[in-house]
Protein backbone atom coordinates (compact mmCIF):
# COMPACT_ATOMS: atom_id res chain seq x y z
CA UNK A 1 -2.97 -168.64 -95.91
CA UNK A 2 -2.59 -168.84 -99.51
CA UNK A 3 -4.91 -170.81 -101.37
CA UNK A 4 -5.09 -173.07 -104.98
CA UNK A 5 -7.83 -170.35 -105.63
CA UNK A 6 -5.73 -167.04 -104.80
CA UNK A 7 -3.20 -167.40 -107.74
CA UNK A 8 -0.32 -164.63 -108.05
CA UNK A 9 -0.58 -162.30 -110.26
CA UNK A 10 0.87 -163.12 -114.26
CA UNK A 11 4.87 -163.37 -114.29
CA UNK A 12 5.09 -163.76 -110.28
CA UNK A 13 6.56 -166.45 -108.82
CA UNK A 14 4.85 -168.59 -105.73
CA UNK A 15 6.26 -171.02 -103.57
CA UNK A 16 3.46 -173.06 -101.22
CA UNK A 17 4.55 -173.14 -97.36
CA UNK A 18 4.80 -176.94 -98.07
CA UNK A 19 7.63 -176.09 -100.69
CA UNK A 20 9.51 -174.11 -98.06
CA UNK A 21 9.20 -177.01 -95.31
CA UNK A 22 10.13 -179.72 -97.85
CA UNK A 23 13.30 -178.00 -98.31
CA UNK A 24 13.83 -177.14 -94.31
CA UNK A 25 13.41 -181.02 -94.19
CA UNK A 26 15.42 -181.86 -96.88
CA UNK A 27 18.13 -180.14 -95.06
CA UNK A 28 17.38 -181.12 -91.31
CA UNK A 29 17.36 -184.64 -92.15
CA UNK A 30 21.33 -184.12 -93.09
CA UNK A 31 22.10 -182.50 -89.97
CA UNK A 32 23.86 -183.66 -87.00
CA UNK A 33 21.13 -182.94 -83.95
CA UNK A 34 23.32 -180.05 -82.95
CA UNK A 35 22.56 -177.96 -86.34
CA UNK A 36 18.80 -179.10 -86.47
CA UNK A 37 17.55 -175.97 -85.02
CA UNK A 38 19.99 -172.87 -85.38
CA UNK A 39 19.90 -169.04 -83.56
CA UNK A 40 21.98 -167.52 -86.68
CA UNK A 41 21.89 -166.92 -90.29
CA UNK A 42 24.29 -164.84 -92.39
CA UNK A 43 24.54 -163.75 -95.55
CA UNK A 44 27.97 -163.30 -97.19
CA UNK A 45 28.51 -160.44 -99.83
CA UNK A 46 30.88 -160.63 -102.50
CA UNK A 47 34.15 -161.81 -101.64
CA UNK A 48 33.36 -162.63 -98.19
CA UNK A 49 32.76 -165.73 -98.09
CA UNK A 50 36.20 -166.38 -95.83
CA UNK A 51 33.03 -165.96 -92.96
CA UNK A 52 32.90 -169.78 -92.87
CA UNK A 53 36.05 -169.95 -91.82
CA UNK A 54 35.14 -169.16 -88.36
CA UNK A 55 32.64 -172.31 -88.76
CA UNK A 56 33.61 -174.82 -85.56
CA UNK A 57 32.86 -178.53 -86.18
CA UNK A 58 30.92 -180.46 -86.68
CA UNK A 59 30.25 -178.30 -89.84
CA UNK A 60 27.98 -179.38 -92.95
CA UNK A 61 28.17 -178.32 -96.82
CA UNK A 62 25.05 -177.69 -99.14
CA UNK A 63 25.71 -176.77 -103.08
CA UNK A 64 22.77 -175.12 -103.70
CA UNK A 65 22.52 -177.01 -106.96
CA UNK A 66 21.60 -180.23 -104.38
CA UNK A 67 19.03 -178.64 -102.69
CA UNK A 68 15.41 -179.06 -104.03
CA UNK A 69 13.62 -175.48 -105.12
CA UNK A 70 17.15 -173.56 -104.68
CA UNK A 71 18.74 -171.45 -107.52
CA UNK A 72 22.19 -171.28 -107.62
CA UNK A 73 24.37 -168.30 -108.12
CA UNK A 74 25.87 -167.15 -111.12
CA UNK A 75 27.54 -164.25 -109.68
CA UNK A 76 31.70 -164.04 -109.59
CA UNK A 77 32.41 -164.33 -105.43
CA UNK A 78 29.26 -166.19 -104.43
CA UNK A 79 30.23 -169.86 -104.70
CA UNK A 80 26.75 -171.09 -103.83
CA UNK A 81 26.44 -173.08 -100.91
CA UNK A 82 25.01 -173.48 -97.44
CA UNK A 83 27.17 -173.90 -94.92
CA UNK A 84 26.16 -175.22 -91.17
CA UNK A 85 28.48 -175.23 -87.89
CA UNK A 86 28.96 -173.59 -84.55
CA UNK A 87 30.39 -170.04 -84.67
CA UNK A 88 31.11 -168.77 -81.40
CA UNK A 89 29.28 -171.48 -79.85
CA UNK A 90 25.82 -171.25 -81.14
CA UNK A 91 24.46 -172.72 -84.05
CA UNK A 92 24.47 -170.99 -87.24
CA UNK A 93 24.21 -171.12 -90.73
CA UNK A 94 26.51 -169.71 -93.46
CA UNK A 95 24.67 -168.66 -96.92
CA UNK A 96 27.74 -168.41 -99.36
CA UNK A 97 26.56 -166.56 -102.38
CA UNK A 98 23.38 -165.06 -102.24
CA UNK A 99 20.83 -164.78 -105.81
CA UNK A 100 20.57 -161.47 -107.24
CA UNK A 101 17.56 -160.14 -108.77
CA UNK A 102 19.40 -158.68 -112.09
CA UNK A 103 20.32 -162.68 -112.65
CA UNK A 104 16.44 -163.26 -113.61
CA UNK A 105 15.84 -164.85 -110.63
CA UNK A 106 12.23 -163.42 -109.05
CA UNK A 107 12.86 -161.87 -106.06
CA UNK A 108 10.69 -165.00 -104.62
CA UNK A 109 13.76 -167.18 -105.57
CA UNK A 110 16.49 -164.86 -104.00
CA UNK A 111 14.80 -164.43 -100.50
CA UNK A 112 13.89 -168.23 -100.71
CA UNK A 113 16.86 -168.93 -98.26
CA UNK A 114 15.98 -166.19 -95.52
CA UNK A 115 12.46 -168.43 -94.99
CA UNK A 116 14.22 -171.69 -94.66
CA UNK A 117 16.42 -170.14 -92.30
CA UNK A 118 13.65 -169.02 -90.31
CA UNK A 119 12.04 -172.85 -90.40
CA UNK A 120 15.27 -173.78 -89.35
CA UNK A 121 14.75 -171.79 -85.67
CA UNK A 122 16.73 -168.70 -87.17
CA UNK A 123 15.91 -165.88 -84.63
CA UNK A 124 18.92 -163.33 -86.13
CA UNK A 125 19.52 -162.55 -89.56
CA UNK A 126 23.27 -160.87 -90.69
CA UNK A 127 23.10 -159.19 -93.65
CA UNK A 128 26.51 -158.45 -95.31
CA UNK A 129 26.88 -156.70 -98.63
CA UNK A 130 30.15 -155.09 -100.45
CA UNK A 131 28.86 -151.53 -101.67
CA UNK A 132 29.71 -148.49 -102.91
CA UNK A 133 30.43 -145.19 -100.63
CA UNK A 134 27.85 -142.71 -101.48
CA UNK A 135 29.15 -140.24 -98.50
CA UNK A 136 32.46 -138.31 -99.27
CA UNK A 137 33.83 -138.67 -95.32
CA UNK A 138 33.55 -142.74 -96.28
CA UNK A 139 36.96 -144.82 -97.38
CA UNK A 140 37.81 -147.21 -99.10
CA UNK A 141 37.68 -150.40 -96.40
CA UNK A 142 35.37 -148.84 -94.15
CA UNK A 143 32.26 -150.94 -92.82
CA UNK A 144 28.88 -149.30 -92.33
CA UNK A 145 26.73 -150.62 -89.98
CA UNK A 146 23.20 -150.37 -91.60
CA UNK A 147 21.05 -148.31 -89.75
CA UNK A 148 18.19 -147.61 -92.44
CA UNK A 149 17.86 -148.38 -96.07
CA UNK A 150 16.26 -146.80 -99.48
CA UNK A 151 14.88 -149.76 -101.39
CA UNK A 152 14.60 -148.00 -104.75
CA UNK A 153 13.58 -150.93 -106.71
CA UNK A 154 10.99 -151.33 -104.12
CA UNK A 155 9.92 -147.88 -105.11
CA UNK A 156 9.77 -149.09 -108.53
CA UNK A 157 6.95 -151.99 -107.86
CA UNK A 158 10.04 -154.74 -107.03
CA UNK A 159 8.71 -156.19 -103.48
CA UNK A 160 9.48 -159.80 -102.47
CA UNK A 161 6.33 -159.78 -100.46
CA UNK A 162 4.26 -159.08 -103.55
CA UNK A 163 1.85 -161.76 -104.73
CA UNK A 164 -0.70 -163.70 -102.10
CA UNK A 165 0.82 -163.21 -98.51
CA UNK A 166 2.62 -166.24 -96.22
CA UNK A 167 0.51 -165.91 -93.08
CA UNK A 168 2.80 -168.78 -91.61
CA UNK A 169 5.28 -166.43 -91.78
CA UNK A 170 4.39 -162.63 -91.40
CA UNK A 171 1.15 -160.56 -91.72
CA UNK A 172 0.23 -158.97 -94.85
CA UNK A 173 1.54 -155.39 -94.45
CA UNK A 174 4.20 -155.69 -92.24
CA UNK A 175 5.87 -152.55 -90.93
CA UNK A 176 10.11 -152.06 -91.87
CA UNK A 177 10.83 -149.00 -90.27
CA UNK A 178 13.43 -149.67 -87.87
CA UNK A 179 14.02 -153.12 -89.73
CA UNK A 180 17.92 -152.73 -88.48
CA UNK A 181 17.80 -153.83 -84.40
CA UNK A 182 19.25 -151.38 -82.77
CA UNK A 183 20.47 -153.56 -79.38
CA UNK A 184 21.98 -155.53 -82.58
CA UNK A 185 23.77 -152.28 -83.86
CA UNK A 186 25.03 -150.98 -80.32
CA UNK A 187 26.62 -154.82 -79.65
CA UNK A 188 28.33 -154.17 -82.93
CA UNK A 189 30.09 -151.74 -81.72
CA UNK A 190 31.26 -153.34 -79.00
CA UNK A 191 32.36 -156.07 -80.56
CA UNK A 192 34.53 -153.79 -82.69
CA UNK A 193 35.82 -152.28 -79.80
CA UNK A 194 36.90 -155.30 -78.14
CA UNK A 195 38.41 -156.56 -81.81
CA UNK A 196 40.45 -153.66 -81.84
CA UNK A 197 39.09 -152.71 -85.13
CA UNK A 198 39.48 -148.59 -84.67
CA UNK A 199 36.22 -146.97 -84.70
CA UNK A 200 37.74 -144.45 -87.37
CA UNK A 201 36.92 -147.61 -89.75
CA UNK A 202 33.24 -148.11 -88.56
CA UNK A 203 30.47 -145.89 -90.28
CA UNK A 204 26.86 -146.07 -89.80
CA UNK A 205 24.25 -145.03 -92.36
CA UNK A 206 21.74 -145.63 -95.16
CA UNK A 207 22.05 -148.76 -97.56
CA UNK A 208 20.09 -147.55 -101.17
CA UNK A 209 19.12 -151.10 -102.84
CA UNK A 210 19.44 -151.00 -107.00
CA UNK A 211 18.56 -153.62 -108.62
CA UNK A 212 21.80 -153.47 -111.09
CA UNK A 213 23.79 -155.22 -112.91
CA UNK A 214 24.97 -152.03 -114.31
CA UNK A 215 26.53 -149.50 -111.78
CA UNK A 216 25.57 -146.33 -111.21
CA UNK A 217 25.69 -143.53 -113.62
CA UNK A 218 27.44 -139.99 -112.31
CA UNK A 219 23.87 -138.06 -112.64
CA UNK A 220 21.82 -141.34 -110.74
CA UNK A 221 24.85 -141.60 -107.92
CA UNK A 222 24.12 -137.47 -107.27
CA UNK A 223 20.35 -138.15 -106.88
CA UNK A 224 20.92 -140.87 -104.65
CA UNK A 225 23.28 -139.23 -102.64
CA UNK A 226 21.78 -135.62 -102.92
CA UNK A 227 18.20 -136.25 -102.63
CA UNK A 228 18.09 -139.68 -100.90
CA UNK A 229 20.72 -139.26 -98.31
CA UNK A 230 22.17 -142.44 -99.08
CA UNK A 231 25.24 -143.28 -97.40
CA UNK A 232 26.27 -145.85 -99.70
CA UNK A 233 24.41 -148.15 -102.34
CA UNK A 234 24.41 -152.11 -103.57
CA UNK A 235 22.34 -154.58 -105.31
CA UNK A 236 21.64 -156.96 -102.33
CA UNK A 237 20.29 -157.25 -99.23
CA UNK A 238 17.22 -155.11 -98.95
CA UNK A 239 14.75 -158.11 -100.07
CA UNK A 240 16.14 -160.43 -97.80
CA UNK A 241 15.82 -157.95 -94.74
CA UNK A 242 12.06 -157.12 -95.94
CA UNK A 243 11.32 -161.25 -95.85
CA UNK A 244 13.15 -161.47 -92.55
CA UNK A 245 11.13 -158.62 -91.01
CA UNK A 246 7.88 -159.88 -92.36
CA UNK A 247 9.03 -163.28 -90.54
CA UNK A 248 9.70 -161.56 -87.57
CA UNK A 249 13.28 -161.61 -87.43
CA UNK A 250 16.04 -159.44 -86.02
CA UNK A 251 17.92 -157.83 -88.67
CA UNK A 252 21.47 -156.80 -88.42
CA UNK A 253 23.33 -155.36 -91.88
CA UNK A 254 27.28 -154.61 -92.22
CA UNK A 255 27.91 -153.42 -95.67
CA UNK A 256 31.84 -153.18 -96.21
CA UNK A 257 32.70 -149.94 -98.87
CA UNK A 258 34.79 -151.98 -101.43
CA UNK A 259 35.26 -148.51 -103.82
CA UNK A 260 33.93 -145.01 -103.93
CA UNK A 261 31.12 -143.93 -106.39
CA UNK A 262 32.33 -141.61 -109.21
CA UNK A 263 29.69 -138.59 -108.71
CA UNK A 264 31.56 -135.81 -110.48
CA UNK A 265 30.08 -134.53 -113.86
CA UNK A 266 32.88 -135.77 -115.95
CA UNK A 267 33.99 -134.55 -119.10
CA UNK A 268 32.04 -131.21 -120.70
CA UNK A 269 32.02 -130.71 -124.35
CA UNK A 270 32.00 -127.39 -123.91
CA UNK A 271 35.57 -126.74 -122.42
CA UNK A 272 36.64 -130.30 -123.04
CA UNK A 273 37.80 -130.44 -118.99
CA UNK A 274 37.27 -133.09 -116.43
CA UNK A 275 34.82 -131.56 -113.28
CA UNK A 276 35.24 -133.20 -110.04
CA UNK A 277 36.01 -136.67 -111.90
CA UNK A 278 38.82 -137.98 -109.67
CA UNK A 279 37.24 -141.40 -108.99
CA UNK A 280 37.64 -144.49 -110.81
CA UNK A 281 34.62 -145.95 -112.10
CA UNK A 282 33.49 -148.72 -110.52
CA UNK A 283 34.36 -152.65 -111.52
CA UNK A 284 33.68 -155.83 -109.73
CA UNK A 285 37.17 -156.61 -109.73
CA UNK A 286 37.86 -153.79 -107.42
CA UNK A 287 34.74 -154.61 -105.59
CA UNK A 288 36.34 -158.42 -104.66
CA UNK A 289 39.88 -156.93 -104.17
CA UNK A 290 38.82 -154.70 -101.51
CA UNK A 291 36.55 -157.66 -100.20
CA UNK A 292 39.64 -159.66 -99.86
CA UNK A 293 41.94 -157.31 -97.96
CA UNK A 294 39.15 -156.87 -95.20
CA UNK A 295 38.22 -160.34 -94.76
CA UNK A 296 39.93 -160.76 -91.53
CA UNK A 297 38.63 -158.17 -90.00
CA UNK A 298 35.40 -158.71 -91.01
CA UNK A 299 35.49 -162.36 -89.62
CA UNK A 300 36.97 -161.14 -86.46
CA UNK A 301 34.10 -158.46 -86.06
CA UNK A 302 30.96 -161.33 -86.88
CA UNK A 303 32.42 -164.26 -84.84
CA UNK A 304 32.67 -161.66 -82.27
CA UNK A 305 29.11 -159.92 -82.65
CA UNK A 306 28.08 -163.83 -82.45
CA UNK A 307 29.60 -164.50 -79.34
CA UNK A 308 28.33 -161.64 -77.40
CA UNK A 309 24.51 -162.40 -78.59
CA UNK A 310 22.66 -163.97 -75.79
CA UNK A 311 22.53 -167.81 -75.74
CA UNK A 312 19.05 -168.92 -77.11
């Protein structure tokens, strides 16, 4: 347990375990007895936060503006809210705009939620990202089931578990190999089966975490994909699986390829030709269209990877 006397290191931030249940509180005490104690949390990427719609009363709205120690969101397609209701009969929890850490926030502040979830009775975590498709046999509108992830930033010293460890929640070097559950990953592809979502559309691979805001350059989307084996890459998710891990949760990711990464060499001086440029860089706009056109399905596919989970 963390103690007044085992202070974080300078520029990390620390939240008590008291902080975290004064928030879970906060929150129960607004809930219909139904939603007091939910089985599933889900993060929704950029431009899918349609997920709600599969919410079943009685359903219950935070802004995250109104909820002590929150930050909000200051990200284009992540309104920034918390959203509670029944979704295919069990008890869940929608988080509608997740914190990214290239908008300052510590990482502390952007895997705050994943915690209260877990206070909240959480046993499942669904990760959902829009990224872009590393792999050349990807398209446009595909969805990846996450199977293993490269956190580069982690690489680079940016942990969410760094400073003095939660021993309410996790121990202090918690293994993430195998963080994705694979029973979790096999029932997805059921589910998609019995959506009728073809499997032609359904990938599985490796999510590479960047902290961004600035997309990939041609020469860094080559090294991830040439040396890394990356499958596809984002700037989300791989903090909040680490925190759900270390809390003991099981871990499902869907990343939905919203545009392919521009990995050709571009334009030489030399000869003043194009080399294997035929992508589009990338823009968020793109990124949110794409999001858009798959909502449905992606709805379709989580309600149903909800319903087939066993009843806790």
């Amino acid at each position: 347990m963390a103690t007044p006397n085992s202070l974080p290191p300078a520029g990390i931030d620390y939240f008590s375990h008291q902080t975290y249940q004064e928030t879970a509180k906060f929150l129960t005490d607004r809930l219909p007895d139904s939603l007091k104690k939910i089985q599933v949390g889900i993060v929704c990427g950029s431009g899918l936060g349609g997920l709600v719609k599969g919410l079943e009363a009685p359903t219950v709205e935070f802004e995250y503006k109104d909820i002590p120690n929150f930050a909000t969101s200051t990200v284009p397609g992540h309104v920034g809210k918390l959203v509670f209701g029944m979704l295919s009969g069990k008890p869940a929890v929608c988080m509608v705009g997740r914190k990214h850490l290239y908008e300052g926030h510590s990482l502390l502040r952007t895997v705050f939620p994943i915690r209260i979830m877990k206070l909240l009775g959480a046993s499942t975590l669904m990760v959902t990202n829009a990224a872009g498709g590393l792999n050349p046999d990807f398209k446009i509108g595909d969805i990846m089931i996450i199977a293993d992830h490269v956190s580069f930033a982690g690489l680079a010293g940016q942990n969410p578990l760094i400073g003095p460890n939660m021993d309410e929640f996790g121990t202090r070097f918690p293994p993430v190999s195998g963080a994705f559950d694979f029973d979790l990953r096999v029932l997805t592809v059921k589910a998609a089966h019995e959506c009728n979502i073809p499997l032609e559309y359904l990938r599985e691979g490796t999510y590479t975490f960047v902290s961004g805001p600035s997309f990939e350059t041609r020469a860094e989307a080559r090294f991830l994909r040439d040396a890394l084996r990356a499958d596809c890459v984002g700037m989300s998710t791989i903090p909040e699986v680490v925190v759900a891990k270390h809390a003991g949760m099981k871990v499902l990711g869907l990343s939905l390829i919203t545009n392919k990464v521009s990995v050709g060499r571009g334009r030489s001086a030399l000869n003043g030709n194009a080399v294997n440029d035929e992508l589009q860089l990338a823009s968020h706009a793109e990124v949110l269209a794409t999001s858009t056109e798959r909502s449905q399905d992606f709805q379709r596919l989580v309600q149903k990877i909800v319903q087939l989970m066993p009843q806790e």
